[in-house]
PDB file of N, CA and C in Angstrom:
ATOM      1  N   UNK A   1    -114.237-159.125 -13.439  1.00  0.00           N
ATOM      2  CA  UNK A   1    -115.283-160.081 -13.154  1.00  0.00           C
ATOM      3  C   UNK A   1    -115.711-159.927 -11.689  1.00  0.00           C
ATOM      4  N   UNK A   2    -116.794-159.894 -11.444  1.00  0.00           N
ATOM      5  CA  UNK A   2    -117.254-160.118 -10.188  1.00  0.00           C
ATOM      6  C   UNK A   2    -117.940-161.143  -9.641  1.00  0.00           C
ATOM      7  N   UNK A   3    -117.630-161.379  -8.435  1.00  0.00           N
ATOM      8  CA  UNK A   3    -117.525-163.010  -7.655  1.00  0.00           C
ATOM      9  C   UNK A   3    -118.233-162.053  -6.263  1.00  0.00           C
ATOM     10  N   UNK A   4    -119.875-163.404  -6.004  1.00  0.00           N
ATOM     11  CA  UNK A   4    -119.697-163.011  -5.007  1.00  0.00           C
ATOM     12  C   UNK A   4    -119.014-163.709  -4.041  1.00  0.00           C
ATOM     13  N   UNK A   5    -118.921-163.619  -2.518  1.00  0.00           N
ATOM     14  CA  UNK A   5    -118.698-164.890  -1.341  1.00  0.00           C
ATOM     15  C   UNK A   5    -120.139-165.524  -1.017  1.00  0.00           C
ATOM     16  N   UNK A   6    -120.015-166.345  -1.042  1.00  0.00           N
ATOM     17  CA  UNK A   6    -120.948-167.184  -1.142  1.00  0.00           C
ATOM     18  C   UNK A   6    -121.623-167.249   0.967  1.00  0.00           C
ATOM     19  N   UNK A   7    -120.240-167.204   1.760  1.00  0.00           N
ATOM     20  CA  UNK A   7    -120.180-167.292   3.066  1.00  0.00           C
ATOM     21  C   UNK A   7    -120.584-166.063   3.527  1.00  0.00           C
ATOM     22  N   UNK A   8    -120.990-164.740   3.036  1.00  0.00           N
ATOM     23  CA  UNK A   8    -121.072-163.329   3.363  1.00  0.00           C
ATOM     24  C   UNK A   8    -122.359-163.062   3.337  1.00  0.00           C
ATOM     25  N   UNK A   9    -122.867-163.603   1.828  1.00  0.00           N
ATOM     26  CA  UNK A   9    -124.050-163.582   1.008  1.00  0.00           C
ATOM     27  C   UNK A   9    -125.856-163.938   2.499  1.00  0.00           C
ATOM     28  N   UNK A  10    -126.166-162.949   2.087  1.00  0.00           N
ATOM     29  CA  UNK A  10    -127.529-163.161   3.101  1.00  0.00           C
ATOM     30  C   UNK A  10    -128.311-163.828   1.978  1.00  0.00           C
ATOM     31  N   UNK A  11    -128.667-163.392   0.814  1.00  0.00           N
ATOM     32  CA  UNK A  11    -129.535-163.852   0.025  1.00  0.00           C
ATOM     33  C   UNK A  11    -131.032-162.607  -0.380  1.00  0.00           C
ATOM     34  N   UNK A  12    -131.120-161.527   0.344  1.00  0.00           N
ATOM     35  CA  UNK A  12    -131.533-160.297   0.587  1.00  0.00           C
ATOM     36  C   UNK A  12    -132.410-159.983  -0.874  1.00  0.00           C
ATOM     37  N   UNK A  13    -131.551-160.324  -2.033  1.00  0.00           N
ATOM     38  CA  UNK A  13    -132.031-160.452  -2.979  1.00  0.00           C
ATOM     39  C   UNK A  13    -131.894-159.072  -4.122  1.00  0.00           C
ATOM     40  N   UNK A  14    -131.302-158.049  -2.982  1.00  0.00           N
ATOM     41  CA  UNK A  14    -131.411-156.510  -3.930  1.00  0.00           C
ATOM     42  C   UNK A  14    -130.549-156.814  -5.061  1.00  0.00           C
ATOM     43  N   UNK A  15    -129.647-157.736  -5.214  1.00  0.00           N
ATOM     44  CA  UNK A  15    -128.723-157.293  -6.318  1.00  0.00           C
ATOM     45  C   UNK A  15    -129.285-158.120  -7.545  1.00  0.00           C
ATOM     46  N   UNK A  16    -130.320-159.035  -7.477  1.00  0.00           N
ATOM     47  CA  UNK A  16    -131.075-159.778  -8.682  1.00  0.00           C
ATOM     48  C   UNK A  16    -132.025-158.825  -8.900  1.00  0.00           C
ATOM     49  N   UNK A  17    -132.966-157.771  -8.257  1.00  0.00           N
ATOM     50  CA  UNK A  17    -133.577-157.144  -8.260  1.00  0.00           C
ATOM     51  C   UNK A  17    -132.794-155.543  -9.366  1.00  0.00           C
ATOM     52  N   UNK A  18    -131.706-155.381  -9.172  1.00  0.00           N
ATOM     53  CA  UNK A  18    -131.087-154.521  -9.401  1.00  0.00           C
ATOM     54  C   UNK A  18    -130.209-154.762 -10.849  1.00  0.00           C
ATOM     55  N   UNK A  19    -129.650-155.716 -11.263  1.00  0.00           N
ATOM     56  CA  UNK A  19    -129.117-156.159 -12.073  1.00  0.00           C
ATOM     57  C   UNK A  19    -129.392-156.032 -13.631  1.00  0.00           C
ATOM     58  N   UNK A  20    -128.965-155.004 -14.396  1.00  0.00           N
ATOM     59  CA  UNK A  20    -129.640-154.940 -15.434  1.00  0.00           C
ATOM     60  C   UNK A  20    -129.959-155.738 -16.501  1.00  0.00           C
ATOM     61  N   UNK A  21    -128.954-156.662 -16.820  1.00  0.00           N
ATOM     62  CA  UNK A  21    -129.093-157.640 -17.633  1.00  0.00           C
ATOM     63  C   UNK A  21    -129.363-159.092 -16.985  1.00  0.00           C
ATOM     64  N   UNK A  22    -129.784-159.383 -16.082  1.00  0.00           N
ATOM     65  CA  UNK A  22    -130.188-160.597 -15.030  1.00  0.00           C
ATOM     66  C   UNK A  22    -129.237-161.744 -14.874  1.00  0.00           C
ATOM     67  N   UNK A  23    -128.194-161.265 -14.990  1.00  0.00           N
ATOM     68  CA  UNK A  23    -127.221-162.141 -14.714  1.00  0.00           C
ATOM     69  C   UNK A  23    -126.895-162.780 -13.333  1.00  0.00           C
ATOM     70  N   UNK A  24    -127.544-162.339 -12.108  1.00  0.00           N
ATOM     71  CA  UNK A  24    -127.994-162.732 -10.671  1.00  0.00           C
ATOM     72  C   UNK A  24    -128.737-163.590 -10.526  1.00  0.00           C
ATOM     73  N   UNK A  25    -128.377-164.828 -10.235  1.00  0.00           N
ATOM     74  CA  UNK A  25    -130.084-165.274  -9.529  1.00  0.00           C
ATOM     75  C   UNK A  25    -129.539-165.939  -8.314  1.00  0.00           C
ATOM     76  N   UNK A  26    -130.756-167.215  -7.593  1.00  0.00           N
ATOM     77  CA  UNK A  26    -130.678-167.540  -6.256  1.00  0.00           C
ATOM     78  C   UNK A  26    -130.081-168.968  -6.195  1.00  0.00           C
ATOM     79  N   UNK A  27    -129.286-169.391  -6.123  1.00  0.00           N
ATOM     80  CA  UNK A  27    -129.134-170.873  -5.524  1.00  0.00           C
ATOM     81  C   UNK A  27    -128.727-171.034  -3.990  1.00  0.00           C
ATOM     82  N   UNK A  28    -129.555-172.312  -3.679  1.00  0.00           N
ATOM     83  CA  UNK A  28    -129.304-172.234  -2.271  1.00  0.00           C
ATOM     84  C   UNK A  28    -129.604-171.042  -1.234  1.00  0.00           C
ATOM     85  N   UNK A  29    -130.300-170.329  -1.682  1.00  0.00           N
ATOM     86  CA  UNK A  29    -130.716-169.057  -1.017  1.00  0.00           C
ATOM     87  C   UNK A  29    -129.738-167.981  -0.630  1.00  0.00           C
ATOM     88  N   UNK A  30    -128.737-168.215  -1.875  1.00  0.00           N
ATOM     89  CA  UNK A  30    -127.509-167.313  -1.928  1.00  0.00           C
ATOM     90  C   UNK A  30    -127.184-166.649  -3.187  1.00  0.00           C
ATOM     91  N   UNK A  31    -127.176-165.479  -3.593  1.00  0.00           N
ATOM     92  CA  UNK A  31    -127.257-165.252  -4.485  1.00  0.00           C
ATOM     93  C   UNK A  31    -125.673-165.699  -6.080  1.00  0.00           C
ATOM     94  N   UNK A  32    -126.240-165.701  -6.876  1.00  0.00           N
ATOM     95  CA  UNK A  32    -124.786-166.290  -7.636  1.00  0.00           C
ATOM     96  C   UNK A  32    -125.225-165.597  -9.231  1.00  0.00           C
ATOM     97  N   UNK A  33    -123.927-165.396  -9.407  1.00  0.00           N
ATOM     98  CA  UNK A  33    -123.856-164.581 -11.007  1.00  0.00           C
ATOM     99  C   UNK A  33    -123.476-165.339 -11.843  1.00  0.00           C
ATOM    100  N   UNK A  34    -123.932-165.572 -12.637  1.00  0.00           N
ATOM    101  CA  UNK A  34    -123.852-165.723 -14.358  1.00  0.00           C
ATOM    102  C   UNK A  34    -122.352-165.183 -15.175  1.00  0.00           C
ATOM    103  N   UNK A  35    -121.782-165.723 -15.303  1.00  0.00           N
ATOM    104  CA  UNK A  35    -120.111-165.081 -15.771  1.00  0.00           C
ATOM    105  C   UNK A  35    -120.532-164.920 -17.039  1.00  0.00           C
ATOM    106  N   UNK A  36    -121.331-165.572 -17.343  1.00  0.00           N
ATOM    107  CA  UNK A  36    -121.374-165.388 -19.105  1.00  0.00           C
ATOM    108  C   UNK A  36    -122.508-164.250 -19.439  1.00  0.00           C
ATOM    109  N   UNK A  37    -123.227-163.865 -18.574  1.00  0.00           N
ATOM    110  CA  UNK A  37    -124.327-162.600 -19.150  1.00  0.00           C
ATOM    111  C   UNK A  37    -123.937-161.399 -17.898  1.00  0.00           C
ATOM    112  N   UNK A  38    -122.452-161.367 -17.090  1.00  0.00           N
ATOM    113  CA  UNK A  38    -122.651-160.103 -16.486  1.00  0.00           C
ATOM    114  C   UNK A  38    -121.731-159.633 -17.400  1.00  0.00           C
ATOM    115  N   UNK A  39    -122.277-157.880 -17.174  1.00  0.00           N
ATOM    116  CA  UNK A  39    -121.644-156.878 -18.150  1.00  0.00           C
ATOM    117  C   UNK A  39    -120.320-156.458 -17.122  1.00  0.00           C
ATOM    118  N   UNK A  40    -119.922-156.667 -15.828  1.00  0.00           N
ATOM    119  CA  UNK A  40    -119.649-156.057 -14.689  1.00  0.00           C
ATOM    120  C   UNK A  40    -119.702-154.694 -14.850  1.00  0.00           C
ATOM    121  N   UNK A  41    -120.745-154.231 -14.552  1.00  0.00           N
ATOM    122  CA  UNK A  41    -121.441-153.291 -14.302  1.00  0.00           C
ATOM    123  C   UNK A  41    -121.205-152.702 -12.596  1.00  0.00           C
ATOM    124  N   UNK A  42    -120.971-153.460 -11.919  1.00  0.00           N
ATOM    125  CA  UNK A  42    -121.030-153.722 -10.485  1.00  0.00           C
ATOM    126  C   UNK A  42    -121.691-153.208  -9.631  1.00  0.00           C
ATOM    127  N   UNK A  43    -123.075-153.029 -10.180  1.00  0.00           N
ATOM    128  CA  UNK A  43    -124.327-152.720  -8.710  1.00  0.00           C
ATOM    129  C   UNK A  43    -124.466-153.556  -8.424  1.00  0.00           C
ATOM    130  N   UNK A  44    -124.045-154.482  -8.462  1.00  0.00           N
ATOM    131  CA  UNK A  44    -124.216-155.696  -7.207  1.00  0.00           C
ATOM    132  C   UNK A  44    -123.161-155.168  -6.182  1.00  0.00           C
ATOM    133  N   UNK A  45    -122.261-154.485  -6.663  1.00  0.00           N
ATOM    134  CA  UNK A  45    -121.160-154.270  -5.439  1.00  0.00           C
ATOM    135  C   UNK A  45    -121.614-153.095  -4.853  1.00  0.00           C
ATOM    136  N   UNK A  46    -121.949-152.353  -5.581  1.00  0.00           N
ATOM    137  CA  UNK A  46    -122.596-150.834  -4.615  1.00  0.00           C
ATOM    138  C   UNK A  46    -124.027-151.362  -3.877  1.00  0.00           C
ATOM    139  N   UNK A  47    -124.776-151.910  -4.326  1.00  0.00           N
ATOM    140  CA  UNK A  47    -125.946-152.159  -3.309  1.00  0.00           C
ATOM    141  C   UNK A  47    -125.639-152.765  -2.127  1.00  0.00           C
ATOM    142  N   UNK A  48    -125.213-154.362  -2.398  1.00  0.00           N
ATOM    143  CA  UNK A  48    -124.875-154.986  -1.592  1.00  0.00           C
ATOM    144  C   UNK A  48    -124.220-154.650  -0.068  1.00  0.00           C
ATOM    145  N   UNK A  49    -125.587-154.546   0.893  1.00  0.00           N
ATOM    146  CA  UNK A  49    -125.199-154.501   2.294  1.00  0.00           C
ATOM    147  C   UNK A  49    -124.425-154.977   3.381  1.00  0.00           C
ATOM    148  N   UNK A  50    -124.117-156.134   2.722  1.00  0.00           N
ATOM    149  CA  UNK A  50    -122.885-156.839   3.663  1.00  0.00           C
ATOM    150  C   UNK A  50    -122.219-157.128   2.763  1.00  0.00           C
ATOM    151  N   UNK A  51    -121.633-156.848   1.678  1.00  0.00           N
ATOM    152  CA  UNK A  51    -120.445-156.443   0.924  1.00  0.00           C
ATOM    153  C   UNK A  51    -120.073-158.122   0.632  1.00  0.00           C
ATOM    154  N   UNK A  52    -121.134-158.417   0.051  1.00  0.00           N
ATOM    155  CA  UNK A  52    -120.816-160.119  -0.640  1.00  0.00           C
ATOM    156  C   UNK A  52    -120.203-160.608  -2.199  1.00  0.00           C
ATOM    157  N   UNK A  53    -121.061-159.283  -3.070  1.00  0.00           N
ATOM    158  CA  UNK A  53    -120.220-159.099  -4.194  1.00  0.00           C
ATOM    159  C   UNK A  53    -118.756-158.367  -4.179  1.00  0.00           C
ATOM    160  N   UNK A  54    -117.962-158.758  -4.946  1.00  0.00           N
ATOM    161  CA  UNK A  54    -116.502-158.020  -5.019  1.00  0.00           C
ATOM    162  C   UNK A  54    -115.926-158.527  -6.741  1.00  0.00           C
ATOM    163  N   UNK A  55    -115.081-157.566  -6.587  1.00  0.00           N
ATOM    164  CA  UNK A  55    -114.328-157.404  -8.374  1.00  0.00           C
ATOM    165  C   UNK A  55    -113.153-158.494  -8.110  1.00  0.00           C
ATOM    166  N   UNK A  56    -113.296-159.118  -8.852  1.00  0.00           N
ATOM    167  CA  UNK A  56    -111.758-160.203  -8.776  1.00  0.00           C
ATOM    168  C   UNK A  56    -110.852-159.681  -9.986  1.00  0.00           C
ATOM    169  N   UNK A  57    -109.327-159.612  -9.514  1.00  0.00           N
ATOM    170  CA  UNK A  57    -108.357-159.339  -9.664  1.00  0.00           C
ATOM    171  C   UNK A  57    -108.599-159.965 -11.078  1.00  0.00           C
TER     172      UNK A  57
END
């Protein structure tokens, strides 16, 4: 599963942009995933420029 940090998160937007099944969107001008429609796929973790998405254990 992937979690982003919410405290890391710019809001930049590439990884809703990127996301194949749209499981990304914006709250609070931070981006937040959908547990129930991500495939973890994890281009949110390879795009992501300040490394806000991550794989939880």
């Amino acid at each position: 599963m992937v979690i982003i940090q919410q405290e890391v998160c710019t809001g930049c937007g590439g990884c809703i942009d990127l996301c194949p099944v749209i499981a990304v969107s914006m709250v609070d001008d931070r981006a937040v995933i959908n547990p129930d429609s991500c495939t973890d796929c994890k281009i949110c973790v390879k795009v992501c420029p300040v490394n806000a998405p991550y794989e939880a254990a």
